[in-house]
C-alpha atoms as a PDB file:
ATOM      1  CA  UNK A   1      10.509 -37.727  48.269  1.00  0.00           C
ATOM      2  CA  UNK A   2      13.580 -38.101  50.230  1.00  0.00           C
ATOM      3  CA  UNK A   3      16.431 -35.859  50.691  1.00  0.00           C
ATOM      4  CA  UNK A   4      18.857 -36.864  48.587  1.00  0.00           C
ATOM      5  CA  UNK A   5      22.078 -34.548  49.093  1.00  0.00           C
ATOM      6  CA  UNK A   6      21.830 -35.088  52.406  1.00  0.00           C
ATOM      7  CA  UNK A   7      22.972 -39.246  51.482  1.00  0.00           C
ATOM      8  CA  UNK A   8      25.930 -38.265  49.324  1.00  0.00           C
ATOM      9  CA  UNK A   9      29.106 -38.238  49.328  1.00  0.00           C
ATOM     10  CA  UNK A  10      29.449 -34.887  48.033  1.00  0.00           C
ATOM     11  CA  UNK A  11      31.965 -33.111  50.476  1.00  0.00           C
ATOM     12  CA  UNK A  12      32.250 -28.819  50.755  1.00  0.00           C
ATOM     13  CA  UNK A  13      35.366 -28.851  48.859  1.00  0.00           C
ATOM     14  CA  UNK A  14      33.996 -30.870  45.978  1.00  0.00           C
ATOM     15  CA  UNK A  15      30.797 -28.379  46.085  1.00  0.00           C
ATOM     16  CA  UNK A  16      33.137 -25.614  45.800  1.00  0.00           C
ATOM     17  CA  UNK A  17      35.459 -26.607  43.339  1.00  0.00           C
ATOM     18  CA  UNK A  18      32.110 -27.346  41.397  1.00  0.00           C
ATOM     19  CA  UNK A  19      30.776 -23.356  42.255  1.00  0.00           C
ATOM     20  CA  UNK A  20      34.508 -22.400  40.764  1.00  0.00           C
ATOM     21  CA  UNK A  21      34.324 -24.313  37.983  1.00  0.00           C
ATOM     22  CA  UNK A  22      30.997 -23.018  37.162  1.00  0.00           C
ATOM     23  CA  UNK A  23      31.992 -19.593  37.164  1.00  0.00           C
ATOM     24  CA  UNK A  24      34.973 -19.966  35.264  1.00  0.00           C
ATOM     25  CA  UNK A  25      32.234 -21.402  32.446  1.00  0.00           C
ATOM     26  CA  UNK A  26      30.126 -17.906  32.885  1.00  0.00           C
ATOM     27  CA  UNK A  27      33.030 -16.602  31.800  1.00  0.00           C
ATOM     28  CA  UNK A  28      34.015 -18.520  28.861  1.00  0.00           C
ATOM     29  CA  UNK A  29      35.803 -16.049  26.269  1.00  0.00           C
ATOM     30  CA  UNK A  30      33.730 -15.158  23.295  1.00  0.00           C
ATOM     31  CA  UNK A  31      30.463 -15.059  25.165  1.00  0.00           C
ATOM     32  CA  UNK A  32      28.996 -11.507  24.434  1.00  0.00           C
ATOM     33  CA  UNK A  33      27.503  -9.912  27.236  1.00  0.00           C
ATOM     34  CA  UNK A  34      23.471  -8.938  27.136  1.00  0.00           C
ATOM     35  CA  UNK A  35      20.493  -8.717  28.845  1.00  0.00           C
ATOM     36  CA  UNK A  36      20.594 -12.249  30.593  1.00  0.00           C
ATOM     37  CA  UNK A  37      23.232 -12.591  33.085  1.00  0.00           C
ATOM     38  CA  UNK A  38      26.418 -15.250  32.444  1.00  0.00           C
ATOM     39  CA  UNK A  39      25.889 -17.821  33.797  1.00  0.00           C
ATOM     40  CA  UNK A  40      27.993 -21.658  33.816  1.00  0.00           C
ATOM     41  CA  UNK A  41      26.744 -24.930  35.544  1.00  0.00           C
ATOM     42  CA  UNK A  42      27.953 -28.055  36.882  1.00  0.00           C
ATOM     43  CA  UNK A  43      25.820 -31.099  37.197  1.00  0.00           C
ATOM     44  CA  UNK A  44      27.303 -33.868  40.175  1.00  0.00           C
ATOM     45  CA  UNK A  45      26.969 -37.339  40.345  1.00  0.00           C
ATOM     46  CA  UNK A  46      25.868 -38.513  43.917  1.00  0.00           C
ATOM     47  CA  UNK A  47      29.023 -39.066  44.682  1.00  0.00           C
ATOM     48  CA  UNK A  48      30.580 -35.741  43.425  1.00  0.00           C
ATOM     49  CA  UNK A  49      31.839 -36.531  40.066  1.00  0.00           C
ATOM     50  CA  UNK A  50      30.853 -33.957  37.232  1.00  0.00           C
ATOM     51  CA  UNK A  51      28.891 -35.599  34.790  1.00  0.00           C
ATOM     52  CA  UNK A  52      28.338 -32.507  32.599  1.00  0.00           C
ATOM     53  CA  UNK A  53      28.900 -28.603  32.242  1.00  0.00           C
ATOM     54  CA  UNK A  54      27.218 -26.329  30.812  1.00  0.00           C
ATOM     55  CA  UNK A  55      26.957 -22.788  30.116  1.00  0.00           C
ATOM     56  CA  UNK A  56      24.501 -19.411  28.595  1.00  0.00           C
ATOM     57  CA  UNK A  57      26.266 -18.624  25.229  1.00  0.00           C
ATOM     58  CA  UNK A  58      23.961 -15.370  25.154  1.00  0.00           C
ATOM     59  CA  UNK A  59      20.394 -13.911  24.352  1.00  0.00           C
ATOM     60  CA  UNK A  60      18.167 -16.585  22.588  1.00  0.00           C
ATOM     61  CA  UNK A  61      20.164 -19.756  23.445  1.00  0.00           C
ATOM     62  CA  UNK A  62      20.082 -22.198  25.916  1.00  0.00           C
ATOM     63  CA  UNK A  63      19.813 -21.241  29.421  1.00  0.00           C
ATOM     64  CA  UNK A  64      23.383 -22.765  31.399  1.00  0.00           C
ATOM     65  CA  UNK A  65      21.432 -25.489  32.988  1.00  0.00           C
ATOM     66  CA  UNK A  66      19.358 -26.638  29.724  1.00  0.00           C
ATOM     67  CA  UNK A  67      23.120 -26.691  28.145  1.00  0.00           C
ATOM     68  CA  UNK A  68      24.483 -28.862  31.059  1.00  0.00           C
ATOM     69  CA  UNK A  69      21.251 -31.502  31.157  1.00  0.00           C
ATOM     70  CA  UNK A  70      21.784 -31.886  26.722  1.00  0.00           C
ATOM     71  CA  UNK A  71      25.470 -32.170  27.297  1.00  0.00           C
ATOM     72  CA  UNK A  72      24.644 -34.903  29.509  1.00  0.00           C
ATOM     73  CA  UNK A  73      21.856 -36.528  27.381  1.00  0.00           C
ATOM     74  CA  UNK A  74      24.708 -36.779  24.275  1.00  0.00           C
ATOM     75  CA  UNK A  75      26.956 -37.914  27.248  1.00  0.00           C
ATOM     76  CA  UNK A  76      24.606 -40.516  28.317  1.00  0.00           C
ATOM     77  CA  UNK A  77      24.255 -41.836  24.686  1.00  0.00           C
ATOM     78  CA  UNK A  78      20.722 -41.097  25.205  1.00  0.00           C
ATOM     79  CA  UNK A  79      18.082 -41.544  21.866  1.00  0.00           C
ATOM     80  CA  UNK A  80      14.608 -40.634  23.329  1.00  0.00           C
ATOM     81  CA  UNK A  81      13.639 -37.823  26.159  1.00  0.00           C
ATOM     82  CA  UNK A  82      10.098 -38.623  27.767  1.00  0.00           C
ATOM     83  CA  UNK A  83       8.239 -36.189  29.868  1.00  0.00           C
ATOM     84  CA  UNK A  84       4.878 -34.942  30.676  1.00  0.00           C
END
């Protein structure tokens, strides 16, 4: 497998204003505080363009990043996950 971030285009700044972003999602208003931590994510493109965001809406949902990959399955117009 090769190492992928290290061909992108994704600069510091863009991985920062991505880290910023996704803590401005852990602390999305209305998001009761519990025994998982807040938490907000930001999933980039190869070339550093957000393709989705996600975040933990509290005990017994979605975890930020399982949020972030549906947002970008609906995103992606996707009908059909396959895995193993």
């Amino acid at each position: 497998m090769s190492d992928s971030v290290s061909n992108t285009a994704i600069t510091t700044s863009v991985l920062e204003r991505a880290m910023r972003r996704a803590l401005e999602l852990a602390a999305t208003p209305g998001v009761p505080h519990g025994p998982n931590p807040r938490v907000g994510c930001v999933l980039l493109a190869p070339d550093g363009s957000v393709i989705a965001e996600g975040f933990h809406r509290g005990a017994g949902t979605a975890h930020a990043e399982a949020a972030a990959l549906s947002s970008a399955y609906e995103l992606a117009g996707a009908d059909a996950a396959h895995r193993t």
